[in-house]
C-alpha atoms as a PDB file:
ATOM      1  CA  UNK A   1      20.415  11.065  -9.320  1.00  0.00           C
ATOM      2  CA  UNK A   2      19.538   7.631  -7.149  1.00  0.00           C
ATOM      3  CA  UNK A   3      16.408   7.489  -5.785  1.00  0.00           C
ATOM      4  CA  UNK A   4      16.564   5.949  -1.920  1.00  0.00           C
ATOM      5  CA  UNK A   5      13.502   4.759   0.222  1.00  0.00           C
ATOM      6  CA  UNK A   6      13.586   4.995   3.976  1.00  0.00           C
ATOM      7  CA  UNK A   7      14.569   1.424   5.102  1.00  0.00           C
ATOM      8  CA  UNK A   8      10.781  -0.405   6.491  1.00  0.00           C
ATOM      9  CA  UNK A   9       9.744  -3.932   6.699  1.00  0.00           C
ATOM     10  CA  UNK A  10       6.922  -2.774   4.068  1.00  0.00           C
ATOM     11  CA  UNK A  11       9.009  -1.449   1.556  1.00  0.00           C
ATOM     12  CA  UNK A  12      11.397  -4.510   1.684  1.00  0.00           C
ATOM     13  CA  UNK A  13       8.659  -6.799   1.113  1.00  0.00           C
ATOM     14  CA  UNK A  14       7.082  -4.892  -1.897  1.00  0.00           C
ATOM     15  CA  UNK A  15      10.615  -4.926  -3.324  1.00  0.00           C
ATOM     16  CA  UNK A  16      11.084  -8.786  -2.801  1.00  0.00           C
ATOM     17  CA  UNK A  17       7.825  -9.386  -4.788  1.00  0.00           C
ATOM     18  CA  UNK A  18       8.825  -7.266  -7.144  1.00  0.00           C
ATOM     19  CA  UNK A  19       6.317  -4.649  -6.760  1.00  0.00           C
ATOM     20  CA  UNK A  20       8.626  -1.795  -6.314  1.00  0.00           C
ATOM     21  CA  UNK A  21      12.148  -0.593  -7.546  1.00  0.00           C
ATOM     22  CA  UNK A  22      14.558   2.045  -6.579  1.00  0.00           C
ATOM     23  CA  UNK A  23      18.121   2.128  -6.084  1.00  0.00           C
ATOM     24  CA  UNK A  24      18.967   2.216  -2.935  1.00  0.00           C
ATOM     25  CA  UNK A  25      17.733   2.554   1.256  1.00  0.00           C
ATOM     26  CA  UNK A  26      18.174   5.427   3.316  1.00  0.00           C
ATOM     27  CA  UNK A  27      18.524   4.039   6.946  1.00  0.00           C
ATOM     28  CA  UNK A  28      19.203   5.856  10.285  1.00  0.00           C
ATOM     29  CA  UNK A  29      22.399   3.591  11.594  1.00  0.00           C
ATOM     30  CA  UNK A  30      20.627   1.420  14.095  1.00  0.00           C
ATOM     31  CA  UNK A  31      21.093  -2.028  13.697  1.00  0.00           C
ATOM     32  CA  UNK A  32      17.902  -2.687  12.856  1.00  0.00           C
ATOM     33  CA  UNK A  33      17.364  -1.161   9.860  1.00  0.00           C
ATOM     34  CA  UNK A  34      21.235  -1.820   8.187  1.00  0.00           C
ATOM     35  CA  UNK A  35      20.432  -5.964   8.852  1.00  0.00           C
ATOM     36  CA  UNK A  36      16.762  -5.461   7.440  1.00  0.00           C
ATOM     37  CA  UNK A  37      18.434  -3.644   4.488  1.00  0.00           C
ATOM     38  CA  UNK A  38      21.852  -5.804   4.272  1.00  0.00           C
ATOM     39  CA  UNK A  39      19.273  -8.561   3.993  1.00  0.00           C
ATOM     40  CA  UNK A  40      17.236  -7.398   0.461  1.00  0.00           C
ATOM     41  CA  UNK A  41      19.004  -7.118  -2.772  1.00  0.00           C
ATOM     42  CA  UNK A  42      19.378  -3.262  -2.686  1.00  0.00           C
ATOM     43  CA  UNK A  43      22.726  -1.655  -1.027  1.00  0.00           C
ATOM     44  CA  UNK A  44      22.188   1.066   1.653  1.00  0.00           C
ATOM     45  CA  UNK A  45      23.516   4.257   2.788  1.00  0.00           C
ATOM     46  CA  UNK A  46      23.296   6.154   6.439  1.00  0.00           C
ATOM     47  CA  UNK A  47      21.621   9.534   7.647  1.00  0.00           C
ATOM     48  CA  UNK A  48      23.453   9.694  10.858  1.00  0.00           C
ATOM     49  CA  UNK A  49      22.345  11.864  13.911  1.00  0.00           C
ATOM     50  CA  UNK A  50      24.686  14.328  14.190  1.00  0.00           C
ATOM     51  CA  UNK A  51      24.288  18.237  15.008  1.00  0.00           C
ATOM     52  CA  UNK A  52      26.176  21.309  14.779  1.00  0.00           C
ATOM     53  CA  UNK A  53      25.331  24.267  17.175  1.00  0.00           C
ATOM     54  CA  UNK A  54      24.530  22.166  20.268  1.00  0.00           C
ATOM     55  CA  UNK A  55      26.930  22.498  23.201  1.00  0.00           C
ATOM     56  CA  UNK A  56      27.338  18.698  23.851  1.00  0.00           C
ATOM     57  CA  UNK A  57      28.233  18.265  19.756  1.00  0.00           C
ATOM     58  CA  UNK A  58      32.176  17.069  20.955  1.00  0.00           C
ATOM     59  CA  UNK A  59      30.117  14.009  22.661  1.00  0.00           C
ATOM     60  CA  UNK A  60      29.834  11.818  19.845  1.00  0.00           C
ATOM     61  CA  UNK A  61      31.680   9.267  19.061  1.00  0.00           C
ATOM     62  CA  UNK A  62      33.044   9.645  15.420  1.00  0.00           C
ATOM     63  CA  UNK A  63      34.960   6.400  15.531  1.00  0.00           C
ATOM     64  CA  UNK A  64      31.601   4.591  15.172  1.00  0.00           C
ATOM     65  CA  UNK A  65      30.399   6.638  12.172  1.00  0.00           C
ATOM     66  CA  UNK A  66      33.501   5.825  10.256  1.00  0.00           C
ATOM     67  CA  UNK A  67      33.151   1.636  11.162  1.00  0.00           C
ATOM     68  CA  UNK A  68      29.506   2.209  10.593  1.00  0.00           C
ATOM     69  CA  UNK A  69      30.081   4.595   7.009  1.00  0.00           C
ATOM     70  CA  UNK A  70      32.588   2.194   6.156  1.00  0.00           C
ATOM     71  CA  UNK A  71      29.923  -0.827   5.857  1.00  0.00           C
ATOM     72  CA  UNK A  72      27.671   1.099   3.628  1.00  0.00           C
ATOM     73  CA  UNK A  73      27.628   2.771   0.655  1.00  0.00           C
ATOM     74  CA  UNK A  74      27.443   6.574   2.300  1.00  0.00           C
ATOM     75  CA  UNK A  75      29.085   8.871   0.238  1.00  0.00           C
ATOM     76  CA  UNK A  76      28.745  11.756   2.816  1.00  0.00           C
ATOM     77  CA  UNK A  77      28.103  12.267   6.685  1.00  0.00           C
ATOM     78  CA  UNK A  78      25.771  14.666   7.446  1.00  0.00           C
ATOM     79  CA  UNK A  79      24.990  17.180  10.057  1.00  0.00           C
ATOM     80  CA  UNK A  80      21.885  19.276  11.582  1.00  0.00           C
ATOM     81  CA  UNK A  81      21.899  22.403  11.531  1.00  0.00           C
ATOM     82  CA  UNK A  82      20.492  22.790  14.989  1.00  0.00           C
ATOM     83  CA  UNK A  83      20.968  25.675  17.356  1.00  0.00           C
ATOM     84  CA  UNK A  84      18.883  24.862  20.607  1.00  0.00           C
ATOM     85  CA  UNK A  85      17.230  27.897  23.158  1.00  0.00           C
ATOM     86  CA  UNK A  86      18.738  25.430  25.738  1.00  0.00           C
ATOM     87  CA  UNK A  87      22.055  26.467  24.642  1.00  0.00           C
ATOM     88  CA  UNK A  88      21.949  29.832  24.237  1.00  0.00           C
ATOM     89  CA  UNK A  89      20.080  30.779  27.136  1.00  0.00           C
ATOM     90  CA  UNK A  90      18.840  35.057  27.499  1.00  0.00           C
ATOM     91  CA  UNK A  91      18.436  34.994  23.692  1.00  0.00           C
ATOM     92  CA  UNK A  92      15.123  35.041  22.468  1.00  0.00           C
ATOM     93  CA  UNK A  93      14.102  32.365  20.032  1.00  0.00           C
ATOM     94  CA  UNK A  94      12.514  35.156  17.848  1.00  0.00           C
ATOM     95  CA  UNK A  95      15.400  37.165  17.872  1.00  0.00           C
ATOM     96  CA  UNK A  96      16.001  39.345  14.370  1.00  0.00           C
ATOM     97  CA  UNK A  97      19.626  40.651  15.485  1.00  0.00           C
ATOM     98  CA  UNK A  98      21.751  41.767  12.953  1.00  0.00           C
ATOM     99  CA  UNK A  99      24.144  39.151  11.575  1.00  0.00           C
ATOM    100  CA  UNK A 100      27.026  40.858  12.972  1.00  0.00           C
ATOM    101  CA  UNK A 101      25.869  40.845  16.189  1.00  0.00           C
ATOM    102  CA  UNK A 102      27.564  38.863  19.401  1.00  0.00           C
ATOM    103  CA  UNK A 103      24.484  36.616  19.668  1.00  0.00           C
ATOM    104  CA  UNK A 104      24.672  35.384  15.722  1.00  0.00           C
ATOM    105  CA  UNK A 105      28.307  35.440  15.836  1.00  0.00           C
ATOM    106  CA  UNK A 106      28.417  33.118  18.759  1.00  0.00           C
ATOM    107  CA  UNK A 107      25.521  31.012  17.142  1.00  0.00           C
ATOM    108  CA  UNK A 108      27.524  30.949  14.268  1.00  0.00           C
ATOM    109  CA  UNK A 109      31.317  29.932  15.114  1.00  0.00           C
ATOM    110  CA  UNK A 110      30.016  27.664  17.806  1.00  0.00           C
ATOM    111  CA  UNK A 111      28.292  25.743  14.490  1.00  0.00           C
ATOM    112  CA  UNK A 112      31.023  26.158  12.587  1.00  0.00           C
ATOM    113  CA  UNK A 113      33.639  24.576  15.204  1.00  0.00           C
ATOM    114  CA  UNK A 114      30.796  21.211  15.072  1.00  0.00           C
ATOM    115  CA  UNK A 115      31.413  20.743  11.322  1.00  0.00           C
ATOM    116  CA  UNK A 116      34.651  20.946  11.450  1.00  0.00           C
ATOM    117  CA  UNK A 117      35.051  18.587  14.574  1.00  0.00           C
ATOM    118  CA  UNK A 118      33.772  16.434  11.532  1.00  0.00           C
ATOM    119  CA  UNK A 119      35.714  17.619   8.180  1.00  0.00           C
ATOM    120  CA  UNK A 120      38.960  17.095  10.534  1.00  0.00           C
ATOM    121  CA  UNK A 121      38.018  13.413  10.733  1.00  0.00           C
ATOM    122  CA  UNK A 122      36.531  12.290   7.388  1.00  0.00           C
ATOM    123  CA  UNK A 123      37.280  15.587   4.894  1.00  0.00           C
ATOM    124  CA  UNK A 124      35.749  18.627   4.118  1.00  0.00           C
ATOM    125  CA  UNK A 125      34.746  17.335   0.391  1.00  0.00           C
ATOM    126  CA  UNK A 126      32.432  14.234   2.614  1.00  0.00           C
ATOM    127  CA  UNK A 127      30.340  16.689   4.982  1.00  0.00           C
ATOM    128  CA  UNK A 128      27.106  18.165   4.189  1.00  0.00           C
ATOM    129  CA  UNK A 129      24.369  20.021   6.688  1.00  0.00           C
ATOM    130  CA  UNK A 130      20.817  19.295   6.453  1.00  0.00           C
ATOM    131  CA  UNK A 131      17.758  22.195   7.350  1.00  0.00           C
ATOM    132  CA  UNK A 132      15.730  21.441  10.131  1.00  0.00           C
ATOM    133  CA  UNK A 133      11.980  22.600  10.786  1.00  0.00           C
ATOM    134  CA  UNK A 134      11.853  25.946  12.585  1.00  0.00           C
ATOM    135  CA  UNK A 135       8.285  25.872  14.452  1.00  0.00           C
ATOM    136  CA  UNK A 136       8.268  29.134  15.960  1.00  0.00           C
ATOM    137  CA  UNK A 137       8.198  30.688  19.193  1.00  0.00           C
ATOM    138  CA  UNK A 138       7.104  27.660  20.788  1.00  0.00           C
ATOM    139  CA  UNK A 139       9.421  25.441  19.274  1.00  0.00           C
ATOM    140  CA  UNK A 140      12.458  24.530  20.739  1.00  0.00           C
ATOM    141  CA  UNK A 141      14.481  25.485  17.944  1.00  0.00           C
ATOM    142  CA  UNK A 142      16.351  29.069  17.740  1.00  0.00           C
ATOM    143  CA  UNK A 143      15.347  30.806  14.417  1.00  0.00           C
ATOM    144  CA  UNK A 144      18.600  31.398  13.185  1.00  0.00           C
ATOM    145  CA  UNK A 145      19.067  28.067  12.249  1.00  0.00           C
ATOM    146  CA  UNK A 146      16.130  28.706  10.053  1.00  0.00           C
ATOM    147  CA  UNK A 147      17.398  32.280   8.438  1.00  0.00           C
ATOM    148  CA  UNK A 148      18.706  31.562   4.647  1.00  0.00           C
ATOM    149  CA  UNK A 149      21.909  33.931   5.409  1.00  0.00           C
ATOM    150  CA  UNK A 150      22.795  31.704   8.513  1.00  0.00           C
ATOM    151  CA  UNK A 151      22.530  28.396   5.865  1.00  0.00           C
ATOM    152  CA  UNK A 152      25.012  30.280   3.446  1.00  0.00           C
ATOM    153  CA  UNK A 153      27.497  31.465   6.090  1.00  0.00           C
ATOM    154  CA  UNK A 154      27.541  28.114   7.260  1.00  0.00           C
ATOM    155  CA  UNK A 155      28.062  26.418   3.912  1.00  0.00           C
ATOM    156  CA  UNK A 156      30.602  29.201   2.505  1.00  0.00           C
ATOM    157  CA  UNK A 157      32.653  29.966   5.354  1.00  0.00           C
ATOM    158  CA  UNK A 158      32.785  25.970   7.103  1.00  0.00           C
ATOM    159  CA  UNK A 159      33.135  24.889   3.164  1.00  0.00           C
ATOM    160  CA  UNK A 160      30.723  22.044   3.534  1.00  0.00           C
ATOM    161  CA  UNK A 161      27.945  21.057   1.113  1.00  0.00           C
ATOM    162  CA  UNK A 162      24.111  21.377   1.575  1.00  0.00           C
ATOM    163  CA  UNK A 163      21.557  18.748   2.550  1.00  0.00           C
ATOM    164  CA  UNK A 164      17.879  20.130   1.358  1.00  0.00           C
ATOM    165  CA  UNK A 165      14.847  18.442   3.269  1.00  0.00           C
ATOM    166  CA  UNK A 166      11.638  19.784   1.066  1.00  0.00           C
ATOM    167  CA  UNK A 167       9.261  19.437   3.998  1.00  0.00           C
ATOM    168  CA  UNK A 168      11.428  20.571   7.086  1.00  0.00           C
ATOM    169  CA  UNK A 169      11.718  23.841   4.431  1.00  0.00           C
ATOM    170  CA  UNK A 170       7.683  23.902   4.135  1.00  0.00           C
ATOM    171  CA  UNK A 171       7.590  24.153   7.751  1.00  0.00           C
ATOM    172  CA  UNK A 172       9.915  26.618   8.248  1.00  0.00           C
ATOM    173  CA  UNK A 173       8.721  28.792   5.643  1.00  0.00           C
ATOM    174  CA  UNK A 174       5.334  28.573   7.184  1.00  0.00           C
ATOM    175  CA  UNK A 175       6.576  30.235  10.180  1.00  0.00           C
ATOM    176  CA  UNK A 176       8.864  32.437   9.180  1.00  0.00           C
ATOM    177  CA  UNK A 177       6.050  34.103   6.971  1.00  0.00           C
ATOM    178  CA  UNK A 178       7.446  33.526   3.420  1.00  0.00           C
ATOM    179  CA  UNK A 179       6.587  31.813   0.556  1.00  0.00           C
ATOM    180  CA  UNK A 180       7.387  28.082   0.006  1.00  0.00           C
ATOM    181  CA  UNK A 181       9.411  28.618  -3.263  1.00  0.00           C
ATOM    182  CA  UNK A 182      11.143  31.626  -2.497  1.00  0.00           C
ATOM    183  CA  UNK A 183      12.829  30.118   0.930  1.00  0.00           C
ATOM    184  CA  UNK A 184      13.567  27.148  -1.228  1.00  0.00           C
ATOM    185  CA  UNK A 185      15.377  29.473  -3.892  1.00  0.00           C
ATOM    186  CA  UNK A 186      17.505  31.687  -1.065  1.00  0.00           C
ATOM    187  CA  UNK A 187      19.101  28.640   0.718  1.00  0.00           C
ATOM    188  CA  UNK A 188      22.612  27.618  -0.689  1.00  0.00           C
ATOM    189  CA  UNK A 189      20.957  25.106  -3.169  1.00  0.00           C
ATOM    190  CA  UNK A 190      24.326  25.527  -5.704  1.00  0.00           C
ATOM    191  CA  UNK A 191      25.650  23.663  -3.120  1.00  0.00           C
ATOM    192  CA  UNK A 192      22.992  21.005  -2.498  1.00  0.00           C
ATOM    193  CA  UNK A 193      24.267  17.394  -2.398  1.00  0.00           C
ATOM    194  CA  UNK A 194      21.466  15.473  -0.968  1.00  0.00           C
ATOM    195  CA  UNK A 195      17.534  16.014  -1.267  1.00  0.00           C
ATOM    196  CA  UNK A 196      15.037  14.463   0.717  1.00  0.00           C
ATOM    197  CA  UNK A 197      11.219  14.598   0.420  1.00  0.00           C
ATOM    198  CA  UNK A 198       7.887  13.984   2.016  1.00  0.00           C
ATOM    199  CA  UNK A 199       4.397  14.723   2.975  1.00  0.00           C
ATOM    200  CA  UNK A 200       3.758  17.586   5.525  1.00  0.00           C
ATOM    201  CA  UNK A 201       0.014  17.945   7.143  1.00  0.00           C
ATOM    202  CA  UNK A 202      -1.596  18.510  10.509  1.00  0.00           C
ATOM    203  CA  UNK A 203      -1.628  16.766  13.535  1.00  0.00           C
ATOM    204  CA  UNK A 204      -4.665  16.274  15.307  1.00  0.00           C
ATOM    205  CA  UNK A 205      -3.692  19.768  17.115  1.00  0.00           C
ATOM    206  CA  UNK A 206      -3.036  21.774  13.955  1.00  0.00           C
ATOM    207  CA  UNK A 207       0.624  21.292  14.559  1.00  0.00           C
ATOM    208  CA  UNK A 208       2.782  20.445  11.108  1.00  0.00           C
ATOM    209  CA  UNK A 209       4.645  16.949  10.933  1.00  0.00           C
ATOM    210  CA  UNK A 210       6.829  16.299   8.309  1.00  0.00           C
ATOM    211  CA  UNK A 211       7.429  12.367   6.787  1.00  0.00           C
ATOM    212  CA  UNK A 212       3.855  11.844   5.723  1.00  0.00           C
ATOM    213  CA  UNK A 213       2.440  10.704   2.513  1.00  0.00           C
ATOM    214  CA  UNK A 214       3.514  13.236  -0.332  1.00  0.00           C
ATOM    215  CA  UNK A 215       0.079  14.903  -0.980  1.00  0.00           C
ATOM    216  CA  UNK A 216      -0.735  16.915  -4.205  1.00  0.00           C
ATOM    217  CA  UNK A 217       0.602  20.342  -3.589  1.00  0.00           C
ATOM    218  CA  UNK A 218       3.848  18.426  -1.932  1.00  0.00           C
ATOM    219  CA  UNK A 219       4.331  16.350  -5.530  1.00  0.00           C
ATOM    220  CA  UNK A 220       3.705  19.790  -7.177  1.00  0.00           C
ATOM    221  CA  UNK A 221       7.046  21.819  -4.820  1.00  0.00           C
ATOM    222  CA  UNK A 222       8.854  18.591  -5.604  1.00  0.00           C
ATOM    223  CA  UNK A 223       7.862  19.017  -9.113  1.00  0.00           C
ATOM    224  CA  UNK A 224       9.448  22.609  -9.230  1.00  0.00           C
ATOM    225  CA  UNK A 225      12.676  21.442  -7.527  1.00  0.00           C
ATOM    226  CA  UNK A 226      13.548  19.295  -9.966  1.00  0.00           C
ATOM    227  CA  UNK A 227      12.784  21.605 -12.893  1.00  0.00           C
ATOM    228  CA  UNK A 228      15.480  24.055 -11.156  1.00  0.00           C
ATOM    229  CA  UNK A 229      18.159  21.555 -10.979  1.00  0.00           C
ATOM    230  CA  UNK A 230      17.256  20.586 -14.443  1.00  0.00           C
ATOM    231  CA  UNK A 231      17.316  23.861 -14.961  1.00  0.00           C
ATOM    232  CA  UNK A 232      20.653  24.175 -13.553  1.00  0.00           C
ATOM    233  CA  UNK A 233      19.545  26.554 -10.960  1.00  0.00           C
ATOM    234  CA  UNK A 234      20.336  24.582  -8.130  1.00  0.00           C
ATOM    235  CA  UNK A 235      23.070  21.865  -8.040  1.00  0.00           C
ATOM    236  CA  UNK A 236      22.305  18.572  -8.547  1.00  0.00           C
ATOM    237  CA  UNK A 237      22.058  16.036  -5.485  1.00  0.00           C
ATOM    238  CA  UNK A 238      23.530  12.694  -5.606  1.00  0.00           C
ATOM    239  CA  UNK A 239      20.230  11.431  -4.345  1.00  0.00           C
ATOM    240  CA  UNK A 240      16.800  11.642  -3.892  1.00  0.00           C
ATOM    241  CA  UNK A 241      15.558   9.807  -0.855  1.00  0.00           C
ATOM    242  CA  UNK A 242      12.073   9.487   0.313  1.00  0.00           C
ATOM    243  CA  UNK A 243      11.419   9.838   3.886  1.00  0.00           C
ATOM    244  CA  UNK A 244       8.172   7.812   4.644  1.00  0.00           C
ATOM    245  CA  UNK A 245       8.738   4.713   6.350  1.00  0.00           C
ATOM    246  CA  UNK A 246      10.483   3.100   9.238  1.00  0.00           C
ATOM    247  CA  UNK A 247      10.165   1.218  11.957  1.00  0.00           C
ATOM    248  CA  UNK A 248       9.429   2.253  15.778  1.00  0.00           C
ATOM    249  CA  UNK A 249       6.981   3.759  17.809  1.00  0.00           C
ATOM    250  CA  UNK A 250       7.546   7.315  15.615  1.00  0.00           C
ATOM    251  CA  UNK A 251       7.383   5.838  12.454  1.00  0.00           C
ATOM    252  CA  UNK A 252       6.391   2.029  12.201  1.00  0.00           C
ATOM    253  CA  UNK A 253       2.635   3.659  11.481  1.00  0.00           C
ATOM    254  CA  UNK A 254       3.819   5.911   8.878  1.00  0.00           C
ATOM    255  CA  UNK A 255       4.795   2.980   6.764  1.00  0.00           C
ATOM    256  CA  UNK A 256       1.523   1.815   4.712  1.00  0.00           C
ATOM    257  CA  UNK A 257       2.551  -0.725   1.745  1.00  0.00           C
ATOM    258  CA  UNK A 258      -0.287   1.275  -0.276  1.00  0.00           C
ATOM    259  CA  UNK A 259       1.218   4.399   0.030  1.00  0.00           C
ATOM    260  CA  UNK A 260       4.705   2.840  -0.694  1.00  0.00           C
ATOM    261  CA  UNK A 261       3.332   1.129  -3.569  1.00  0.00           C
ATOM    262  CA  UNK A 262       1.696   4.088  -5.400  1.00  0.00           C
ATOM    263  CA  UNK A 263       4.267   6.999  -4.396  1.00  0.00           C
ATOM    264  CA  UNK A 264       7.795   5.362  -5.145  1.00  0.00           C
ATOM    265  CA  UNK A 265       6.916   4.665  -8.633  1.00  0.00           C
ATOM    266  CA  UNK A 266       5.947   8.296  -8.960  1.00  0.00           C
ATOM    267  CA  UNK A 267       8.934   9.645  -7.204  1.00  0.00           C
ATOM    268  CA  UNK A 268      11.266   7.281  -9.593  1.00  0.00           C
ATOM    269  CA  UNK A 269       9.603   8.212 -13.160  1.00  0.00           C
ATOM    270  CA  UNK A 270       9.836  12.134 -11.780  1.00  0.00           C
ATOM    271  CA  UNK A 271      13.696  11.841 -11.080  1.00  0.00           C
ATOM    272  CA  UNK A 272      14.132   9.862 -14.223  1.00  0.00           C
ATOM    273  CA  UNK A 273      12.273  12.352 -16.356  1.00  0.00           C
ATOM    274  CA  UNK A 274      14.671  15.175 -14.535  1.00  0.00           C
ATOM    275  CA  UNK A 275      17.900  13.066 -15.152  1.00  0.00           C
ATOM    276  CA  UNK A 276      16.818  12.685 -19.129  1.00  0.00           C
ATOM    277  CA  UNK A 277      16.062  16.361 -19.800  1.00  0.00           C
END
């Protein structure tokens, strides 16, 4: 397993002086970020911005990704798994319908059809789908694309491979009403590809944000998740990628060099310890 850092002006510097090492940079595929990255010694890959079960998914423009893919070192293109209220308006965001009802069904084949609009263009074999945070009945978000059967209809019957974000799971599992470690275990982790970790806390209205600092009960669940896939519980990803850092009004603040400096080391000697076991 690599270990990738979200592209930032901070991390590149640290990895100039020689302060840091890791393998590669995650970046989002704004230009940006791939000439920041193209410019340090490390090679990159892209997390691009696409989503499957939104009804303006045929919009994108999938000759980019490939001239974009194709000047990186991205393995896989990746989808969202996220169903919008917008687009399925009548339907509750709450709603618990069976899965074989005509809501779920449509919910369903209307994400399906998204990832294949994708595995048509760059094979099934290069697309995984990545778990969003579900925030409740006041997110915007419906909770479907939250449910752990919904993931592993998706996976098994669209054939694609699994992207697992650690903290969009914490946040979901917080309002769904479960246990952190027992969502993780019932999404379709023996097809997991791709992990990606980082902090979760509290805005300053009580609201969780994900892509903070990796506190001690987050290095603990990360902890776990690599004793399953050494375990050989779940499958093993490809990479590791930590998701603090960037640049922009979102992110540019979440991006401290001390933070950097003490958490990649961690994160590199806990996926090397997991690869050597």
């Amino acid at each position: 397993m690599d270990v990738a850092v979200n592209y930032s002006p901070q991390a590149a510097a640290l990895l100039t002086a020689g302060l840091l090492g890791f393998d590669r940079w995650k970046c989002a595929p704004w230009p940006e970020l791939i000439s920041g990255a193209r410019r340090t010694s490390l090679p990159h890959y892209l997390h691009f911005d696409l989503q499957a079960g939104l009804r303006t998914s045929d919009k994108v423009d999938l000759d980019e990704v490939s001239n974009l893919a194709a000047g990186s070192s991205t393995p896989y293109v990746n989808l969202h798994l996220a169903p919008l209220r917008v687009d399925f308006p009548g339907v509750s965001i709450e709603s618990d319908e069976s899965e074989d009802s005509a809501y779920c069904t449509e919910v369903l084949e209307r994400t399906k059809a998204d990832i294949a609009m994708v595995s048509d263009r760059f094979g099934l074999e290069r697309v995984i789908v990545e778990n969003l945070p579900y925030r409740g009945p006041d997110g915007a978000r419906l909770r479907i694309g939250a449910e752990a059967w919904f993931m592993h209809r998706v996976c098994e019957e669209a054939g694609c491979g699994f992207l697992l974000d650690v903290a969009h799971a914490r946040t979901a599992a917080f309002h769904l009403g479960v246990g952190e470690r027992e969502y993780l275990s019932s999404l379709p982790v023996h097809r997991l590809r791709e992990l990606h970790v980082s902090g979760v806390d509290r805005d300053e209205r009580g609201r969780l944000r994900e892509h903070m600092p990796l506190s001690e009960v987050d290095w603990k669940l990360l902890t776990w998740c690599c004793e399953e896939i050494r375990q050989g519980r779940w499958a093993r990803p490809w990479v590791v990628a930590l998701e603090y850092g960037g640049i922009g009004p979102l992110m540019e603040w979440r991006s401290e060099a001390s933070v950097l400096t003490a958490q990649i080391p961690n994160l590199v000697a806990l996926v090397g310890a997991t690869e050597r076991q």
